[in-house]
C-alpha atoms as a PDB file:
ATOM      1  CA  UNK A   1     -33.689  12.879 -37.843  1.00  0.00           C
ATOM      2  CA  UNK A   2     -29.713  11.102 -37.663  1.00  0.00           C
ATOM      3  CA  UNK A   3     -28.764  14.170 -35.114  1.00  0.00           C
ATOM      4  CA  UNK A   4     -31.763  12.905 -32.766  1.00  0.00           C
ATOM      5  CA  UNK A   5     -31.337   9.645 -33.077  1.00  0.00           C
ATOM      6  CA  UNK A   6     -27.492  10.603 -32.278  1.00  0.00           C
ATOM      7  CA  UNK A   7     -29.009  12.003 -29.090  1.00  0.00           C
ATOM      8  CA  UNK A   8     -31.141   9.353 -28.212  1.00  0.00           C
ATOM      9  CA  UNK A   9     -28.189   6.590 -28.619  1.00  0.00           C
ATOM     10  CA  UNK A  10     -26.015   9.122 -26.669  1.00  0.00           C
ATOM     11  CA  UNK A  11     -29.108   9.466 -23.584  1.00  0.00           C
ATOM     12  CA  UNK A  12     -29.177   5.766 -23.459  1.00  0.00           C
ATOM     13  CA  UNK A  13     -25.211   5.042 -23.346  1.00  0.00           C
ATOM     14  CA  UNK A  14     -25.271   7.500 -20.374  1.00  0.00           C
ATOM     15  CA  UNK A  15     -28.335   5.758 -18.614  1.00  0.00           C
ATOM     16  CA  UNK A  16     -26.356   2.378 -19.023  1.00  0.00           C
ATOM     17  CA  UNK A  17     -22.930   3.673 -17.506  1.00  0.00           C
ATOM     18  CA  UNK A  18     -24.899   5.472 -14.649  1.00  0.00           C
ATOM     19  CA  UNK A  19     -26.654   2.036 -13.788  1.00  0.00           C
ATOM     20  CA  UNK A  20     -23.926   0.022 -14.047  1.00  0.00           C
ATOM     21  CA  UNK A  21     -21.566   2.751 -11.835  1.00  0.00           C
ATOM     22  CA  UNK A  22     -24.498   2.694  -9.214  1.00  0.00           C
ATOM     23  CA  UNK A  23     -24.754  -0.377  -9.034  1.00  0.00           C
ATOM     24  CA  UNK A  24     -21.154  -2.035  -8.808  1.00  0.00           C
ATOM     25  CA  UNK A  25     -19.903   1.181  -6.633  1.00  0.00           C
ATOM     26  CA  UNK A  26     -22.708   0.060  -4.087  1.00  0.00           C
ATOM     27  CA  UNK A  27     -21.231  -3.834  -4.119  1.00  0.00           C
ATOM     28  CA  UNK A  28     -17.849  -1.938  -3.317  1.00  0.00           C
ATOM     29  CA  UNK A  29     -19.145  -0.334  -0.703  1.00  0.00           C
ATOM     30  CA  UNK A  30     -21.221  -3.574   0.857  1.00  0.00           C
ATOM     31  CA  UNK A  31     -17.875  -5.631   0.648  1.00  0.00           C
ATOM     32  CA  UNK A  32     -16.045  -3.116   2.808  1.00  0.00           C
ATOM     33  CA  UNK A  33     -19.009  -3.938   5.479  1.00  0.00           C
ATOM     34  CA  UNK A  34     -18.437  -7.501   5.234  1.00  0.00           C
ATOM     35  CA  UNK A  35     -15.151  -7.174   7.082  1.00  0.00           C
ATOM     36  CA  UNK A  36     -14.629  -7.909  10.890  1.00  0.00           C
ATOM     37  CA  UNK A  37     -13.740  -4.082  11.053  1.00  0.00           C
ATOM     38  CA  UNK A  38     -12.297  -3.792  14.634  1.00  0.00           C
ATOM     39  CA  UNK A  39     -11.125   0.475  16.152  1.00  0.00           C
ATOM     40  CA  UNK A  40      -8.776   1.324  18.685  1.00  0.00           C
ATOM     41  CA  UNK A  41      -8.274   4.498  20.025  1.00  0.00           C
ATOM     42  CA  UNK A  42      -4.676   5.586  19.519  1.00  0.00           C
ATOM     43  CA  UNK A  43      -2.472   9.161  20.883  1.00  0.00           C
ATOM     44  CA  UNK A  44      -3.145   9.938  16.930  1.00  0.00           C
ATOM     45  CA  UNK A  45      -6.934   9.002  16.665  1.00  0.00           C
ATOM     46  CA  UNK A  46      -9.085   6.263  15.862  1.00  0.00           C
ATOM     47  CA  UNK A  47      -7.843   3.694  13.835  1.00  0.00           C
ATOM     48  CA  UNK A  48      -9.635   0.779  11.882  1.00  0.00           C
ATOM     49  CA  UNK A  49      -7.761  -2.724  11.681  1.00  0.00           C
ATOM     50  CA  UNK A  50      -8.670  -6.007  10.543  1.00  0.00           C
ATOM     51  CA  UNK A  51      -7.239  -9.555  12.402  1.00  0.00           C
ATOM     52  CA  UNK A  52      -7.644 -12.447  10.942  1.00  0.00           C
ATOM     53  CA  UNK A  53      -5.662 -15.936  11.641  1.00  0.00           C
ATOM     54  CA  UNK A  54      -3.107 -17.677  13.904  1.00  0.00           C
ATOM     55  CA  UNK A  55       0.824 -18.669  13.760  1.00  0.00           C
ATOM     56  CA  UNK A  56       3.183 -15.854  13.607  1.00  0.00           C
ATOM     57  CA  UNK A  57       2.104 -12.188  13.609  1.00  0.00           C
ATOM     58  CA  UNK A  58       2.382 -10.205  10.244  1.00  0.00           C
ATOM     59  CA  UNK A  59       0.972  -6.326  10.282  1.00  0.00           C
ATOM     60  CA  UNK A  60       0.764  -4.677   6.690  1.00  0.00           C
ATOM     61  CA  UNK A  61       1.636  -1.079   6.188  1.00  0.00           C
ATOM     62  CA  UNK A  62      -0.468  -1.328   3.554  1.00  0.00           C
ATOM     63  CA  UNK A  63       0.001   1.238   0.010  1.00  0.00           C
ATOM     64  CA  UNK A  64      -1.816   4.284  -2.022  1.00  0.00           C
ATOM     65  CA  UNK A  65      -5.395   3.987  -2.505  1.00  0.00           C
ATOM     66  CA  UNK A  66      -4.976   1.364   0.425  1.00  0.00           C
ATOM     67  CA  UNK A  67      -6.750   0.371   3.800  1.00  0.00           C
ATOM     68  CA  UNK A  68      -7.748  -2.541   6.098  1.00  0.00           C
ATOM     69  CA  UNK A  69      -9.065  -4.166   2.541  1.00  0.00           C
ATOM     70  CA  UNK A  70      -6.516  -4.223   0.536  1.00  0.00           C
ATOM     71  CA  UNK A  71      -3.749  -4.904   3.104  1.00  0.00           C
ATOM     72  CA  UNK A  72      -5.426  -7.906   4.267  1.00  0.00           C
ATOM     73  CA  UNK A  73      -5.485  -9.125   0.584  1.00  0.00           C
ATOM     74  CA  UNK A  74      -2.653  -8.792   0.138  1.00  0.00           C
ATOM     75  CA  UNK A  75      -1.274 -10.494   3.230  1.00  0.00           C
ATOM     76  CA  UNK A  76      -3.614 -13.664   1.773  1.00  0.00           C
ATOM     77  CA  UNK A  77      -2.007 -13.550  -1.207  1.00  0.00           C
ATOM     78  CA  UNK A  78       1.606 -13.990   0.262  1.00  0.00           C
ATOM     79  CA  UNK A  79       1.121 -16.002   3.340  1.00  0.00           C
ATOM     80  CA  UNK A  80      -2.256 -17.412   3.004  1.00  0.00           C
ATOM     81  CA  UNK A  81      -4.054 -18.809   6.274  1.00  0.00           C
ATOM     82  CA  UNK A  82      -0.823 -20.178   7.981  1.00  0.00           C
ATOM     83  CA  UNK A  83      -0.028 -16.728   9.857  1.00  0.00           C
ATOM     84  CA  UNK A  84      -2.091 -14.371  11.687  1.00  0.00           C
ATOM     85  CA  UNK A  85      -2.843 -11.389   9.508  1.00  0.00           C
ATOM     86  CA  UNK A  86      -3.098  -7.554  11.512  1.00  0.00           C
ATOM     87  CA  UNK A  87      -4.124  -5.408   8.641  1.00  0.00           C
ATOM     88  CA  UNK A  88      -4.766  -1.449  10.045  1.00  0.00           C
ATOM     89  CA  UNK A  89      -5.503   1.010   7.578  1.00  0.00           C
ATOM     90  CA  UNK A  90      -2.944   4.102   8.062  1.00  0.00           C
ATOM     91  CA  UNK A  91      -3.467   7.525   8.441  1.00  0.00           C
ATOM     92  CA  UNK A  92      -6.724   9.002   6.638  1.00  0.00           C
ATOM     93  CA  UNK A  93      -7.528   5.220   5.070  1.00  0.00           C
ATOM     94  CA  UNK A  94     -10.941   3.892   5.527  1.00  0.00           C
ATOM     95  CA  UNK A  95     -11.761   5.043   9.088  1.00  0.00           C
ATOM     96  CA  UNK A  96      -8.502   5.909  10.412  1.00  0.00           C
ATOM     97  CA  UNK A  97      -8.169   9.654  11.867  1.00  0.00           C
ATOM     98  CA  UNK A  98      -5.493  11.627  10.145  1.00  0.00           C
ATOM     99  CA  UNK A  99      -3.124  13.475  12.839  1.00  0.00           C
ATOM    100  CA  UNK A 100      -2.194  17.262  12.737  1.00  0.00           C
ATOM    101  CA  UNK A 101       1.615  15.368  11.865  1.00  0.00           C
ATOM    102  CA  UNK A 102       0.814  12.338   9.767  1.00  0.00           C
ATOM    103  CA  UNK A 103       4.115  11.464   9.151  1.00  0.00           C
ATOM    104  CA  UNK A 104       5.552   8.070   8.502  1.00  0.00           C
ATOM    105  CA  UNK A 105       7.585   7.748  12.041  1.00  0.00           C
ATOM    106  CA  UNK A 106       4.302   8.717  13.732  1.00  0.00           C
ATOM    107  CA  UNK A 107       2.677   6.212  12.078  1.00  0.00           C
ATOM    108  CA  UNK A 108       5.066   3.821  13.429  1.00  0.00           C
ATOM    109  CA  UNK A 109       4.397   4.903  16.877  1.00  0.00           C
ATOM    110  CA  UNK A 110       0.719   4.508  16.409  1.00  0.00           C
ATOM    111  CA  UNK A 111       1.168   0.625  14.614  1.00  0.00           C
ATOM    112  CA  UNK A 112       3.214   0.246  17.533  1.00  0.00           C
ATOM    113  CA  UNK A 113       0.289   1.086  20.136  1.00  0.00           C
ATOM    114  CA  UNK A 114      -1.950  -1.446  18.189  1.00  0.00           C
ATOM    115  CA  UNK A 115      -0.084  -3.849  18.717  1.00  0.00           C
ATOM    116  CA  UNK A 116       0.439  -2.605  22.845  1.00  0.00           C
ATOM    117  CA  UNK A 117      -3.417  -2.918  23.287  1.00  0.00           C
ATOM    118  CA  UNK A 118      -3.285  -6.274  21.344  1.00  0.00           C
ATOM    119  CA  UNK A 119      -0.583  -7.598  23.609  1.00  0.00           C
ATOM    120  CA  UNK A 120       1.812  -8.183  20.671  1.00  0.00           C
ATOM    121  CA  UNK A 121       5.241  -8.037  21.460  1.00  0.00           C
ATOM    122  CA  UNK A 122       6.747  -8.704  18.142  1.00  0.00           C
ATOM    123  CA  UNK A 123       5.858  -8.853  14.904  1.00  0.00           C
ATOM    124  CA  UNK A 124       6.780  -8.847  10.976  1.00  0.00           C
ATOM    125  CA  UNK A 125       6.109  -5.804   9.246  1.00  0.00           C
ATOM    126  CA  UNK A 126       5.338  -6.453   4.911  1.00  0.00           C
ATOM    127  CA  UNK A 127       5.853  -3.145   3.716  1.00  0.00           C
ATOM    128  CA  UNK A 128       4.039  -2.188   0.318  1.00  0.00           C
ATOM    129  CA  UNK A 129       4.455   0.177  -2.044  1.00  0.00           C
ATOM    130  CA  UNK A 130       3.931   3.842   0.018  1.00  0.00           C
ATOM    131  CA  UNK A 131       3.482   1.531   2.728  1.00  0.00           C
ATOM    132  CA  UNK A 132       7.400   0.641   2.773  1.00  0.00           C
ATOM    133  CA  UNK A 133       8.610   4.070   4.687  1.00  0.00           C
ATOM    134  CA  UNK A 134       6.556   2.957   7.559  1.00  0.00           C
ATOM    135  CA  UNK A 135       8.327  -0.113   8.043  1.00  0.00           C
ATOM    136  CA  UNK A 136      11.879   1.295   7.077  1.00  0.00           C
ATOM    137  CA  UNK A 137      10.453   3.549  10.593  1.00  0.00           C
ATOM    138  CA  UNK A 138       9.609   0.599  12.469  1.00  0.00           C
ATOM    139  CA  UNK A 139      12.822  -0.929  11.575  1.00  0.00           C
ATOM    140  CA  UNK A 140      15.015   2.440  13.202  1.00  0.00           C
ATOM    141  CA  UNK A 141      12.473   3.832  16.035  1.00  0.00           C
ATOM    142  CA  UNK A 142      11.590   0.239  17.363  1.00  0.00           C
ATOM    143  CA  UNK A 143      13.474  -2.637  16.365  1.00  0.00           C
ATOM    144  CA  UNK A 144      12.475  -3.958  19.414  1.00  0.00           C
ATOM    145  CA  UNK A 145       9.286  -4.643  18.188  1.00  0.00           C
ATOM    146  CA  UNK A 146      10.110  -6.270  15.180  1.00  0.00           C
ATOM    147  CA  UNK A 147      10.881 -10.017  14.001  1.00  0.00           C
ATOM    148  CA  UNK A 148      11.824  -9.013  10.174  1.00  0.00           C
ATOM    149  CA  UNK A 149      10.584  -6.135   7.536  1.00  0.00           C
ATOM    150  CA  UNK A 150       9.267  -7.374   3.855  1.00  0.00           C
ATOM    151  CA  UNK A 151       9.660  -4.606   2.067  1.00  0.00           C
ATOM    152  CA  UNK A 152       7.449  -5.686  -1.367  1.00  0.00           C
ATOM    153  CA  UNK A 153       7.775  -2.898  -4.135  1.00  0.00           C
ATOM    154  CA  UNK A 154       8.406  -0.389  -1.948  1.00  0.00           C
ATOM    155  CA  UNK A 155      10.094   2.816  -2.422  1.00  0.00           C
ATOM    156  CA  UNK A 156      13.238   3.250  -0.572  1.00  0.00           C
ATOM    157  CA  UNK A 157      15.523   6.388   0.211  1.00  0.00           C
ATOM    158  CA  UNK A 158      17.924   6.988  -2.827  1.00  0.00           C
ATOM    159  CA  UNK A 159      19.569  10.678  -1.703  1.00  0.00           C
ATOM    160  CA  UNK A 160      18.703  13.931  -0.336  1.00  0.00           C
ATOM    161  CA  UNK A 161      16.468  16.513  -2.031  1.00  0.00           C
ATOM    162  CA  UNK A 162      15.339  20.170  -0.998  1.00  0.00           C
ATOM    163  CA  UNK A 163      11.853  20.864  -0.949  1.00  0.00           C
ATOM    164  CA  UNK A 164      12.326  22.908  -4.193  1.00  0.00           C
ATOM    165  CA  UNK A 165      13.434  19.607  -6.357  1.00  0.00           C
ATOM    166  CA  UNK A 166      10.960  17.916  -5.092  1.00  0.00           C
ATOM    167  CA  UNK A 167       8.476  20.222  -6.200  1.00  0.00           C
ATOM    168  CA  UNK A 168      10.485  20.045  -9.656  1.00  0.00           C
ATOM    169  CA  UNK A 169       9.473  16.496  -9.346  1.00  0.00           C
ATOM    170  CA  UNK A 170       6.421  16.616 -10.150  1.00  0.00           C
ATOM    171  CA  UNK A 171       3.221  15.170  -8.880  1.00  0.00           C
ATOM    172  CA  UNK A 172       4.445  12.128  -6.393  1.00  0.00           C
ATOM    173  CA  UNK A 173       0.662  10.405  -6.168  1.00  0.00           C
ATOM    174  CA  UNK A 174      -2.643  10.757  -8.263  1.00  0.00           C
ATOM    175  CA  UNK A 175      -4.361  13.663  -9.173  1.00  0.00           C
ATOM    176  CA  UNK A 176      -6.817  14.884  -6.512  1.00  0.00           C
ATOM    177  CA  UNK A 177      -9.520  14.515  -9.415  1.00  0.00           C
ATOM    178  CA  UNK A 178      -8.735  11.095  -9.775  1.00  0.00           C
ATOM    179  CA  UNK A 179      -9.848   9.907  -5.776  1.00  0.00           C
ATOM    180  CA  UNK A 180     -13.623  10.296  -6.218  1.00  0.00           C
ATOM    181  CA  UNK A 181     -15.812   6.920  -7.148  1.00  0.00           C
ATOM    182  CA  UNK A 182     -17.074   7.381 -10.344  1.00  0.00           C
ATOM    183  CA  UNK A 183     -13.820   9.043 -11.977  1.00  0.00           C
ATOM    184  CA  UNK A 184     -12.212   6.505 -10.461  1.00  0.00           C
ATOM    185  CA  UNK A 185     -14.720   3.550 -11.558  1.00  0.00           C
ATOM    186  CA  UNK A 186     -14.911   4.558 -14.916  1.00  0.00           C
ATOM    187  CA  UNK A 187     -10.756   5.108 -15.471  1.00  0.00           C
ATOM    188  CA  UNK A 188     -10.469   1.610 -14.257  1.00  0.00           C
ATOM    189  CA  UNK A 189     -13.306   0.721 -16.524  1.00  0.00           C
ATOM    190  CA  UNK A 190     -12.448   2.280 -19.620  1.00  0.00           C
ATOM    191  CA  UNK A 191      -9.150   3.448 -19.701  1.00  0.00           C
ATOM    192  CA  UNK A 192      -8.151   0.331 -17.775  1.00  0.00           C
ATOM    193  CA  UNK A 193      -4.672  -0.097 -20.283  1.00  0.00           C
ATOM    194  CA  UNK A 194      -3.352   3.048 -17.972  1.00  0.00           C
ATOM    195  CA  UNK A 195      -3.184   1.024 -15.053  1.00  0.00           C
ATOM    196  CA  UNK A 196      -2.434  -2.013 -16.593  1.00  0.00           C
ATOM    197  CA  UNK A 197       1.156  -0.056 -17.685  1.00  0.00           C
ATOM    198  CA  UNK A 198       1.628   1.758 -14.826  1.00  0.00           C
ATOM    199  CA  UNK A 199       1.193  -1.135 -12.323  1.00  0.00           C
ATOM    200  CA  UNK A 200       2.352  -4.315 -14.987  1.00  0.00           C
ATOM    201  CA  UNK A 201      -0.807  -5.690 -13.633  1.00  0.00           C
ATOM    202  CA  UNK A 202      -4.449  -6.364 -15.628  1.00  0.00           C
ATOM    203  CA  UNK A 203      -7.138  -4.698 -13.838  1.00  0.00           C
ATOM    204  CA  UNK A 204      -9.290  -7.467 -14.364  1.00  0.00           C
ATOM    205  CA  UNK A 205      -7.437 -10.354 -13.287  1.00  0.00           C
ATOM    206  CA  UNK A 206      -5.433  -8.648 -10.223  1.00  0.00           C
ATOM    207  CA  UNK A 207      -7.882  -8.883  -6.840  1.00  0.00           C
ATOM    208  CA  UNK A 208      -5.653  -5.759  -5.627  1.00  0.00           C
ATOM    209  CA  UNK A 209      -7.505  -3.232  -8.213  1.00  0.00           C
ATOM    210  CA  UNK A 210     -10.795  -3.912  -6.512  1.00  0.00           C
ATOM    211  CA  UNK A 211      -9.377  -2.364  -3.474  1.00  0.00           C
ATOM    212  CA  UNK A 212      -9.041   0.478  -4.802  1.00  0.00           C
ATOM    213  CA  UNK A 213     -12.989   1.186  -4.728  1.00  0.00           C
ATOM    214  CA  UNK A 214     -14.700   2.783  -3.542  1.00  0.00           C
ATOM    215  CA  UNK A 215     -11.889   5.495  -4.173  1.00  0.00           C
ATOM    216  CA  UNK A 216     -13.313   8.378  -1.926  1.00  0.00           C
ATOM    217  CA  UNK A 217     -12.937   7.607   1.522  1.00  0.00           C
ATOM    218  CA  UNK A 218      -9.792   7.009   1.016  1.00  0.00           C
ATOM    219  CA  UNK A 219      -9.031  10.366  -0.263  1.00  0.00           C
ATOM    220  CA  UNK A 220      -7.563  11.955   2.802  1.00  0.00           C
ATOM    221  CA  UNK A 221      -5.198   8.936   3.133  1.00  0.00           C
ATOM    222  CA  UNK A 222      -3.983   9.428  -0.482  1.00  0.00           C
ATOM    223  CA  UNK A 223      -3.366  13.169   0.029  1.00  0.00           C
ATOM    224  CA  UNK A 224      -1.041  12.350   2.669  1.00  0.00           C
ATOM    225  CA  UNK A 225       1.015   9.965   0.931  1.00  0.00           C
ATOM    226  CA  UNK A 226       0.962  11.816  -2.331  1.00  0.00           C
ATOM    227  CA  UNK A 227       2.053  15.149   0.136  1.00  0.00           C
ATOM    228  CA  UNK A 228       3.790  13.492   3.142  1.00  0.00           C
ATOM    229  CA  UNK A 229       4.925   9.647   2.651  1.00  0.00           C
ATOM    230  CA  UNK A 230       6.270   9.556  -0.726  1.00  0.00           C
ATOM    231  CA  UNK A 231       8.418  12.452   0.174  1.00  0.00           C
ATOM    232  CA  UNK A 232       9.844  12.043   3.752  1.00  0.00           C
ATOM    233  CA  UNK A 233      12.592   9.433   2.652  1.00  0.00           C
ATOM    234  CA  UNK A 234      14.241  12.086   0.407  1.00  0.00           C
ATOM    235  CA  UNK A 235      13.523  15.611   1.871  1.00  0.00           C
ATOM    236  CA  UNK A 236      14.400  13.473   5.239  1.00  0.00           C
ATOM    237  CA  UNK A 237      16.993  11.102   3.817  1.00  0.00           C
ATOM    238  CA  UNK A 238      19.615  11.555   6.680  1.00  0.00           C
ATOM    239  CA  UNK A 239      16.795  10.214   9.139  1.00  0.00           C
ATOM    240  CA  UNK A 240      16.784   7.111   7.195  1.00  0.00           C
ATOM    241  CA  UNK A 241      20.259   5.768   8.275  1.00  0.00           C
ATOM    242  CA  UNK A 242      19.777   2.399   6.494  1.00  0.00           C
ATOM    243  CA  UNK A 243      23.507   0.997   7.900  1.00  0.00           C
ATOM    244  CA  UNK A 244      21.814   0.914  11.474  1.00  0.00           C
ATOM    245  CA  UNK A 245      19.355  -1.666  10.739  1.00  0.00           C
ATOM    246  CA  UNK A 246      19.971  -4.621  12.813  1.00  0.00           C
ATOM    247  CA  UNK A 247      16.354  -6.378  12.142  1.00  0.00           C
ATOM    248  CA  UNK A 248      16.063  -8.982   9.203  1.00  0.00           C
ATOM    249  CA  UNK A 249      15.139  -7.405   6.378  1.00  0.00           C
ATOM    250  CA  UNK A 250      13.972  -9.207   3.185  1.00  0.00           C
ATOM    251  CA  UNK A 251      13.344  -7.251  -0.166  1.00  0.00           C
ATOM    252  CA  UNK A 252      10.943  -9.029  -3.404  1.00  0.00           C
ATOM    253  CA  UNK A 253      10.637  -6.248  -6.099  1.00  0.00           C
ATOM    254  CA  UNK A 254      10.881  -6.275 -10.544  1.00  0.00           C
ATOM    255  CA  UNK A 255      13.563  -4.519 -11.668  1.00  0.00           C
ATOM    256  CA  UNK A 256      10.998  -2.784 -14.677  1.00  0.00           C
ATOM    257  CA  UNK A 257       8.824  -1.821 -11.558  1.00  0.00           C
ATOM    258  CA  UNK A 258       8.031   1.589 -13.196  1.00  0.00           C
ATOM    259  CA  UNK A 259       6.424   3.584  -9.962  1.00  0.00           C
ATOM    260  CA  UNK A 260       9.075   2.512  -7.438  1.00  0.00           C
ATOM    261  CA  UNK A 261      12.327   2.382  -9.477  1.00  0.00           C
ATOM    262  CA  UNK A 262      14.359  -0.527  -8.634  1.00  0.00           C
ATOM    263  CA  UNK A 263      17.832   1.832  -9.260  1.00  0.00           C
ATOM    264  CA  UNK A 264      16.798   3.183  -5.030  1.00  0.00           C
ATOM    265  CA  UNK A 265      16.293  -0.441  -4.003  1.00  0.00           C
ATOM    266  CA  UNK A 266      19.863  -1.351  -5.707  1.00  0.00           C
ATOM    267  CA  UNK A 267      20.865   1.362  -3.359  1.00  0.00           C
ATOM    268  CA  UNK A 268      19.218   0.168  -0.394  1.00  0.00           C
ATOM    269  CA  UNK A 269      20.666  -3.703  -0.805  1.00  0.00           C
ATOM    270  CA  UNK A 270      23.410  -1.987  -0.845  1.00  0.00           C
ATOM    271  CA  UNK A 271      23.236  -0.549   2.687  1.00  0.00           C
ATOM    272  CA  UNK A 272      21.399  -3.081   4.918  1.00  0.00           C
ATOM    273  CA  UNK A 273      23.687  -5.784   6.384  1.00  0.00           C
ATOM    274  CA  UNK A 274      21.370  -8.107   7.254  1.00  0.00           C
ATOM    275  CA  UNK A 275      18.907  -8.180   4.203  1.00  0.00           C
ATOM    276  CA  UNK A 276      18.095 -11.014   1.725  1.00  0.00           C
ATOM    277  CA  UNK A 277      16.454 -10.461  -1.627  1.00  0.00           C
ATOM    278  CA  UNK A 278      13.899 -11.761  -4.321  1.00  0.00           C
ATOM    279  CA  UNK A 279      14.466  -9.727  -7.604  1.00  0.00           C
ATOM    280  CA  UNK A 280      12.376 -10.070 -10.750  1.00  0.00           C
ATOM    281  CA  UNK A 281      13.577  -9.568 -14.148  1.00  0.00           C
ATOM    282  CA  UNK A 282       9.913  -8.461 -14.851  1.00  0.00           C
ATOM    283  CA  UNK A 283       6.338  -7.855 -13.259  1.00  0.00           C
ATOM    284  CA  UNK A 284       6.016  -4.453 -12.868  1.00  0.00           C
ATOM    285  CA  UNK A 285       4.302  -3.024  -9.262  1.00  0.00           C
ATOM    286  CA  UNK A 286       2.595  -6.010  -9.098  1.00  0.00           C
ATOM    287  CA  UNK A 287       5.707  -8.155  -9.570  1.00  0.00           C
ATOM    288  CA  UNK A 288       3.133  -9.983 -12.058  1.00  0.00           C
ATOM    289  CA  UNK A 289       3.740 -13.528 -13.400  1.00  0.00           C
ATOM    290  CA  UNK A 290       6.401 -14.364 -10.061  1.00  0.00           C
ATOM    291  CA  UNK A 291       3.729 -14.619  -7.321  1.00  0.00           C
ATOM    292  CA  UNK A 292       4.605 -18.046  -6.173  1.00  0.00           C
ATOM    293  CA  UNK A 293       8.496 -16.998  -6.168  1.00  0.00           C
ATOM    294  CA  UNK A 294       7.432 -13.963  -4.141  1.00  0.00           C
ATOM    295  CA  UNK A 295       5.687 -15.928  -1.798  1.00  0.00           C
ATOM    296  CA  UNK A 296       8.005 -18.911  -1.907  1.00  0.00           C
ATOM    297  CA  UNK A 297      10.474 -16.388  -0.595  1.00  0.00           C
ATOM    298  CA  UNK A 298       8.487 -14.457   1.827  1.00  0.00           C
ATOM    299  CA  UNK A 299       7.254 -17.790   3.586  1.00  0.00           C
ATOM    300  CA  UNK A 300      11.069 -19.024   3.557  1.00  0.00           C
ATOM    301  CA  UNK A 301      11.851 -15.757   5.304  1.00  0.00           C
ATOM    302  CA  UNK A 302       9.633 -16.125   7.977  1.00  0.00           C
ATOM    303  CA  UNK A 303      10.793 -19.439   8.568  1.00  0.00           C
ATOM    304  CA  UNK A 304      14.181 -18.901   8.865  1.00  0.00           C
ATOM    305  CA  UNK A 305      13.894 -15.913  10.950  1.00  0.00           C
ATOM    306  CA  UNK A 306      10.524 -16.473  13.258  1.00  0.00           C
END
């Protein structure tokens, strides 16, 4: 009698988290249809972008488990409605073709003919996370095209490894298991305290970790960072000459910021000339509890240098 009604308890528990998954992974997928999704055709393939707002131009190079969504969120959260927002979702991200050579310099090219077919001549680039190689490439390939790099909790180049030690690295992005919407859903759901310590963020209180569903179209894109990105600043390190930046460069990251370790961005300060800074004590990823000093400084930035 007890082991059936064990069953039947068990049954229902499963009914309830398949609802509940069908049902909230379908309002993830109707929110990314409420955006103003706008595609260009680039020399590396379709891409999907999002423009919203007016003053001075800022284009995300958004992070893992990113796209159009999350980078425009996050350019809300730090500038608000006083700029005007280009948010394109990089290679393999919600839309965007991934290229034969998805690298982070041809990314740059490709933000680069975005802005050519949007008549943009100049522009800031907020680097996130993975997101921060690309603008570290915009800043060398074309600082012609560029008014100032953020660089907000990104990684940064710290010395040169073989392709060997970075194997001996270990993984340098998710699990593949982990990009598919219901593992996904229900690690954020029930084993929410991983992310909450890994990004020094609370999944329910941080906007950013809706973004992150639904998880499996961005799977190429997270491949390629995991594979590509989060590798080509050390197994390419001498291509990231940092003491030839010339652009403005300002840096906001929290020195217990356990997935992009704030030892490299020491390094980095180290070796731009023309770089200001907005460290944290604490915050994690998320540089949690100092978003109106990160802002504060990222709007002062713009100012002085626009």
């Amino acid at each position: 009698m007890w082991v059936y009604l064990l069953i039947l308890v068990i049954l229902v528990i499963i009914c309830i988290e398949f609802y509940r998954f069908k049902m909230e992974i379908k309002a993830a997928y109707q929110r990314l249809n409420h955006y103003d999704v706008k595609t260009i055709k680039t020399s590396f393939g379709k891409m999907t972008y999002l423009d919203e707002g007016h003053g001075e131009t800022i284009m995300i190079s958004h992070g893992i488990f990113g796209g159009y969504d999350q980078g425009l969120t996050s350019l809300r959260q730090v500038v608000g409605d006083n700029q005007r927002k280009i948010s394109p979702s990089r290679f393999g991200y919600l839309g965007t073709e991934l290229p034969k050579e998805a690298t982070p310099n041809n990314q740059a090219s490709a933000f680069v003919e975005l802005m050519d077919q949007l008549k943009i001549k100049k522009s800031y680039i907020l680097g996130t996370s993975a997101g921060g190689a690309t603008a570290l490439r915009m800043a060398l390939d074309h600082p012609e095209r560029v008014k100032g790099i953020i660089l907000l909790s990104s990684g940064a180049p710290d010395k040169k490894r073989s392709v060997e030690e970075v194997k001996q690295m270990g993984l340098q992005g998710p699990p593949s298991l982990l990009v598919n919407d219901f593992i996904m859903w229900f690690t954020m759901k029930h084993f929410a305290f991983v992310f909450n310590k890994m990004m020094g963020s609370t999944v329910a209180t941080n906007t950013l970790f809706e973004t992150m569903l639904p998880a499996t179209p961005r799977r190429k894109g997270v491949k390629t960072d995991s594979e590509i990105t989060n590798t080509d600043m050390t197994l390419n390190y001498e291509d990231y000459p940092l003491e030839k930046i010339q652009v403005p460069v300002l840096v906001c990251h929290a020195k217990d910021d356990s997935m992009a370790k704030y030892e490299n961005i020491d390094k980095l300060l180290q070796r731009i000339e023309n770089v200001d800074s907005a460290i944290c004590d604490t915050g994690g990823h998320m540089i949690d509890g100092n978003g109106d000093f990160v802002d504060q400084a990222i709007r002062a930035f713009i100012e002085k240098t626009k």
